[in-house]
N, C-alpha and C. Protein backbone atom coordinates (compact mmCIF):
# COMPACT_ATOMS: atom_id res chain seq x y z
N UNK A 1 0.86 -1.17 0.00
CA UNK A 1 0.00 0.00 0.00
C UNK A 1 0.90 1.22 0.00
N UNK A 2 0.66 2.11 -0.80
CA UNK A 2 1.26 3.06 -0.63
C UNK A 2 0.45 4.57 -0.49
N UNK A 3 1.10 5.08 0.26
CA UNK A 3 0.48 6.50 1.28
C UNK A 3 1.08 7.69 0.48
N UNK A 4 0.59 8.65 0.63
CA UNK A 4 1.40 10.34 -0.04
C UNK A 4 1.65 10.87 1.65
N UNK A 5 2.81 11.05 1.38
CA UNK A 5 3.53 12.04 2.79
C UNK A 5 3.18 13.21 2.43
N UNK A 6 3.60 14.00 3.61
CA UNK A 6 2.39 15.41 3.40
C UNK A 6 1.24 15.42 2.74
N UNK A 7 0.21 15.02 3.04
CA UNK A 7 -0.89 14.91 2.13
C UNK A 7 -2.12 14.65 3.22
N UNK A 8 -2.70 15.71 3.84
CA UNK A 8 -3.99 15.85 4.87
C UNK A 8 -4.99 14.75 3.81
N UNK A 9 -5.37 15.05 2.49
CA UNK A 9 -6.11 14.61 1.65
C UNK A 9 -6.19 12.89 2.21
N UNK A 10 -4.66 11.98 1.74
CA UNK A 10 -4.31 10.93 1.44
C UNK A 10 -3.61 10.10 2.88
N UNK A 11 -3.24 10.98 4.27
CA UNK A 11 -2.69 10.57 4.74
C UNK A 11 -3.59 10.59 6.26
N UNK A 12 -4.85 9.59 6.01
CA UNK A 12 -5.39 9.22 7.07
C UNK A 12 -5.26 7.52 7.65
N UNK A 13 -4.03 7.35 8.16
CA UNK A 13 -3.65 5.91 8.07
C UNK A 13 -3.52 6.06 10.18
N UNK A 14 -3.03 4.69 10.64
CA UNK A 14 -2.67 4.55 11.80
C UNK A 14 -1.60 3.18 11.33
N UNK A 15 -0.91 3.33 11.81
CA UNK A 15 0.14 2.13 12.32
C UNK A 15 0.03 1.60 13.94
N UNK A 16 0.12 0.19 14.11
CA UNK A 16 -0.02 -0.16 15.44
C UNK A 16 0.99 -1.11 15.58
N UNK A 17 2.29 -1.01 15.87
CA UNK A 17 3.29 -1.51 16.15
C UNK A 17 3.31 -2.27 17.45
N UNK A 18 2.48 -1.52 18.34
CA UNK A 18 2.62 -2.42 19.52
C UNK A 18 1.71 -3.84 19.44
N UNK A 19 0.87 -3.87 18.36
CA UNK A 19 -0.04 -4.88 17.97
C UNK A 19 0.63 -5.84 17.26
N UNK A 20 1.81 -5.72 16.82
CA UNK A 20 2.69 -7.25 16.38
C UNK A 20 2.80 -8.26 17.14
N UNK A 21 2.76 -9.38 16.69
CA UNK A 21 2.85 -10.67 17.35
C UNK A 21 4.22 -11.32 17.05
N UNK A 22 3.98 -12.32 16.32
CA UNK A 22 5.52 -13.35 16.22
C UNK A 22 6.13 -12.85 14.62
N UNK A 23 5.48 -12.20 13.70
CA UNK A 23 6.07 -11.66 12.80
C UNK A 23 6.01 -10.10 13.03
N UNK A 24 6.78 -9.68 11.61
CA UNK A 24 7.49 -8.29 11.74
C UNK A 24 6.76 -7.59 10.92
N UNK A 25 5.17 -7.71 10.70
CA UNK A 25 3.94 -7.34 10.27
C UNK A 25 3.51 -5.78 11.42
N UNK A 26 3.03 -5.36 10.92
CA UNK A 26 1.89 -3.91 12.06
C UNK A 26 0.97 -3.77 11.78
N UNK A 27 -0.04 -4.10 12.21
CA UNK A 27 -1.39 -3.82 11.92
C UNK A 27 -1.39 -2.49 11.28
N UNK A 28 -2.36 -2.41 9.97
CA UNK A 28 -2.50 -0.41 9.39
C UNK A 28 -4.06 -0.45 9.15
N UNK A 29 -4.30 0.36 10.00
CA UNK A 29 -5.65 0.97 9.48
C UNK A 29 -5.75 2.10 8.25
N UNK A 30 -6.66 2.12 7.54
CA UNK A 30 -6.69 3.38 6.64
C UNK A 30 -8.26 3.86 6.48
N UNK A 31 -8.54 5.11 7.01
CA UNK A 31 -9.69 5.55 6.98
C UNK A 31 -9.65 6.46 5.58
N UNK A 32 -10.78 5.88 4.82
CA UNK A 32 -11.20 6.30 3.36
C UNK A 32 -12.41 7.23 3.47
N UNK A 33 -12.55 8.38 3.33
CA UNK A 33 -13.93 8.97 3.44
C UNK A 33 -14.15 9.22 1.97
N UNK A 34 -16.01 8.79 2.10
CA UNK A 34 -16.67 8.43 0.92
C UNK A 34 -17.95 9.49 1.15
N UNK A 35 -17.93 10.53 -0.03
CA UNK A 35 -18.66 11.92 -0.04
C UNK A 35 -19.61 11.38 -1.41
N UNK A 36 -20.72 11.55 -0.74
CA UNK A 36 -22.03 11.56 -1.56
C UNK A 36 -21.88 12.70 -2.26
N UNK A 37 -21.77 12.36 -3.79
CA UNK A 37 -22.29 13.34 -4.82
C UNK A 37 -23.45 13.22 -6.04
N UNK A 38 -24.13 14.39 -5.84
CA UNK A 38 -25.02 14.15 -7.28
C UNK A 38 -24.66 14.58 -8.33
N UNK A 39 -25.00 13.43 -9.56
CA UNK A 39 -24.56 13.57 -10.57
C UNK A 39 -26.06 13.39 -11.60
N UNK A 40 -25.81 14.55 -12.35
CA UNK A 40 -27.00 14.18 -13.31
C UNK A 40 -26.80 13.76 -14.40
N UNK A 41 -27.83 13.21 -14.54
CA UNK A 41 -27.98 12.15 -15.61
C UNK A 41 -29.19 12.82 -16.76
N UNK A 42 -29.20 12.68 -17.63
CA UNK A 42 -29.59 13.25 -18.92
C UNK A 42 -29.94 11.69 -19.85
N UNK A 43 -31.25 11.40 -20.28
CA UNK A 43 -31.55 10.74 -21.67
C UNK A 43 -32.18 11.58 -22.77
N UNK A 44 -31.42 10.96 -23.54
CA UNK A 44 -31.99 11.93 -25.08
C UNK A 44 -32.76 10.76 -25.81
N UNK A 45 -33.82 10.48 -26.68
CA UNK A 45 -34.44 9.67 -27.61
C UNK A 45 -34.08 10.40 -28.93
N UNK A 46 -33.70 9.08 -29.76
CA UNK A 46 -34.12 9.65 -31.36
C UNK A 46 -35.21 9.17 -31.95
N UNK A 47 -35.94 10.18 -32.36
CA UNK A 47 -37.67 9.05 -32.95
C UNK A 47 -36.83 7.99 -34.51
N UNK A 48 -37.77 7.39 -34.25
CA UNK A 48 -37.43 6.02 -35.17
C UNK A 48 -37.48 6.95 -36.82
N UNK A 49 -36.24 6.70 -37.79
CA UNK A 49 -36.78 6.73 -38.74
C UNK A 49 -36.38 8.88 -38.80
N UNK A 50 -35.75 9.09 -38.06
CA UNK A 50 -35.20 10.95 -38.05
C UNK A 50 -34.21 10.83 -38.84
N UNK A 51 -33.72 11.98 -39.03
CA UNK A 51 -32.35 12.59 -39.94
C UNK A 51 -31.17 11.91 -38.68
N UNK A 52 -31.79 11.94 -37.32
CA UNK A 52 -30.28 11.44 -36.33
C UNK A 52 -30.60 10.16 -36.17
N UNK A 53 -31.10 9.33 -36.03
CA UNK A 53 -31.52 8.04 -36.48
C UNK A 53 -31.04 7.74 -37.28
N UNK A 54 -31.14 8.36 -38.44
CA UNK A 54 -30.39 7.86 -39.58
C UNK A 54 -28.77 7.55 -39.90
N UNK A 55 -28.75 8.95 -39.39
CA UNK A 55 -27.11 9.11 -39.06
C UNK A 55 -26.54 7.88 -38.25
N UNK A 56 -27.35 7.86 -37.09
CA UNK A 56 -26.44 7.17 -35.87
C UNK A 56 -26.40 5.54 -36.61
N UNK A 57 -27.20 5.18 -37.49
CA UNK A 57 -27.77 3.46 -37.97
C UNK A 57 -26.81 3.51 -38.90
N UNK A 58 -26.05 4.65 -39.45
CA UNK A 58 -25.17 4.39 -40.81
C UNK A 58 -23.69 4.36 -40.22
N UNK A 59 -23.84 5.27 -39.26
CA UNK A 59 -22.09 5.46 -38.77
C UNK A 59 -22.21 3.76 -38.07
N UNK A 60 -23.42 3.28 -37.56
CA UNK A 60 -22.75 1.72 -36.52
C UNK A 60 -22.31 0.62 -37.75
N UNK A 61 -22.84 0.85 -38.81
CA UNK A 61 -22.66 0.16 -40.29
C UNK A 61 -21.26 0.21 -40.99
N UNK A 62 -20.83 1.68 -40.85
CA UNK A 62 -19.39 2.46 -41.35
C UNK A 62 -18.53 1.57 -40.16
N UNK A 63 -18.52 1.79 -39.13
CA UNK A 63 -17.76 1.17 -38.19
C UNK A 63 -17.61 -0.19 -38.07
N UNK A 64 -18.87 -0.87 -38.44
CA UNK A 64 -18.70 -2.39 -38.37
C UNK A 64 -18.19 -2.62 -39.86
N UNK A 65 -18.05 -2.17 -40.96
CA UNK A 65 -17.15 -2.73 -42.24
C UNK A 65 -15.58 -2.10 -42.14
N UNK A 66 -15.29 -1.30 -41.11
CA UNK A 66 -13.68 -1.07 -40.59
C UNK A 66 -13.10 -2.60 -40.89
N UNK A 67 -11.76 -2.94 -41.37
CA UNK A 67 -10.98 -3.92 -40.86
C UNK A 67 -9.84 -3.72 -39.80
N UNK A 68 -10.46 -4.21 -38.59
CA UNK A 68 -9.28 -3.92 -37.59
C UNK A 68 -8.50 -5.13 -36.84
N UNK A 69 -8.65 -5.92 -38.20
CA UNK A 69 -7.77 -6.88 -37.86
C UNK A 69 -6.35 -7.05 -37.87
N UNK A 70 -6.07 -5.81 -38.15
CA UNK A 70 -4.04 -5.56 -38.22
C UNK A 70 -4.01 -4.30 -37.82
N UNK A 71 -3.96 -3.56 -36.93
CA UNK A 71 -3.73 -2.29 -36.55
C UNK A 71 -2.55 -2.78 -35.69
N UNK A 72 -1.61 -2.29 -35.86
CA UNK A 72 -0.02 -2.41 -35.11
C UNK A 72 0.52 -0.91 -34.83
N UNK A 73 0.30 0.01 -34.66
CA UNK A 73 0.51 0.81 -34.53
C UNK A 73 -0.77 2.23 -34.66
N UNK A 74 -0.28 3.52 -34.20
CA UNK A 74 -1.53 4.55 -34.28
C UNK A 74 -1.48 5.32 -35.90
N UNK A 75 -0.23 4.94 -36.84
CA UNK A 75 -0.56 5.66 -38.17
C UNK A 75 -1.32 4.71 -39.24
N UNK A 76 -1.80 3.20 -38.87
CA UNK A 76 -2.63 2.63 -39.34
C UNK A 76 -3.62 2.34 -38.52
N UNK A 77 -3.95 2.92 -37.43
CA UNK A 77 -4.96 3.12 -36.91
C UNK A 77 -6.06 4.93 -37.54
N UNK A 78 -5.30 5.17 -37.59
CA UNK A 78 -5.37 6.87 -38.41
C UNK A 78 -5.69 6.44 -39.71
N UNK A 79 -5.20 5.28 -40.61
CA UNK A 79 -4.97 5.20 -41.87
C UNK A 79 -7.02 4.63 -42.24
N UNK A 80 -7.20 3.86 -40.99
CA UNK A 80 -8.14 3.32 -41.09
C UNK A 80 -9.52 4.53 -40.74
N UNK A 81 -9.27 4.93 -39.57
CA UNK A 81 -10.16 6.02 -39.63
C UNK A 81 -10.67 6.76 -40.73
């Protein structure tokens, strides 16, 4: 596990050394605080059969006749795009 020194944020740990037994182990606690946030969420519909409907049904078509069965690198990944 690793800790950030100086770090109020990251450095809520305890060590308990006097809690060793027959190995050279220390018990570590680490208190994680977990802050409720809201996040919004947004759905959009396209009606069946629209100009973006259309679009979105042709680009999943364009993408599925890609061959990306040899991409070895990002200038034939580019080449393919």
């Amino acid at each position: 596990m690793f800790l950030r020194l100086e770090s109020l944020e990251h450095d809520n740990h305890t060590i308990y050394p006097d809690l060793r037994l027959t190995s050279d182990h220390a018990p570590l606690t680490v208190d994680i605080s977990i802050f409720e946030k809201h996040i919004q969420t947004k759905r959009c519909t396209l009606v069946k059969n629209s100009e973006e409907d259309n679009f979105v049904n042709e680009l999943i078509e364009t993408i599925k006749e890609m061959n990306t069965e040899n991409i070895c690198n990002k200038n034939v990944l580019d080449q393919i795009i």
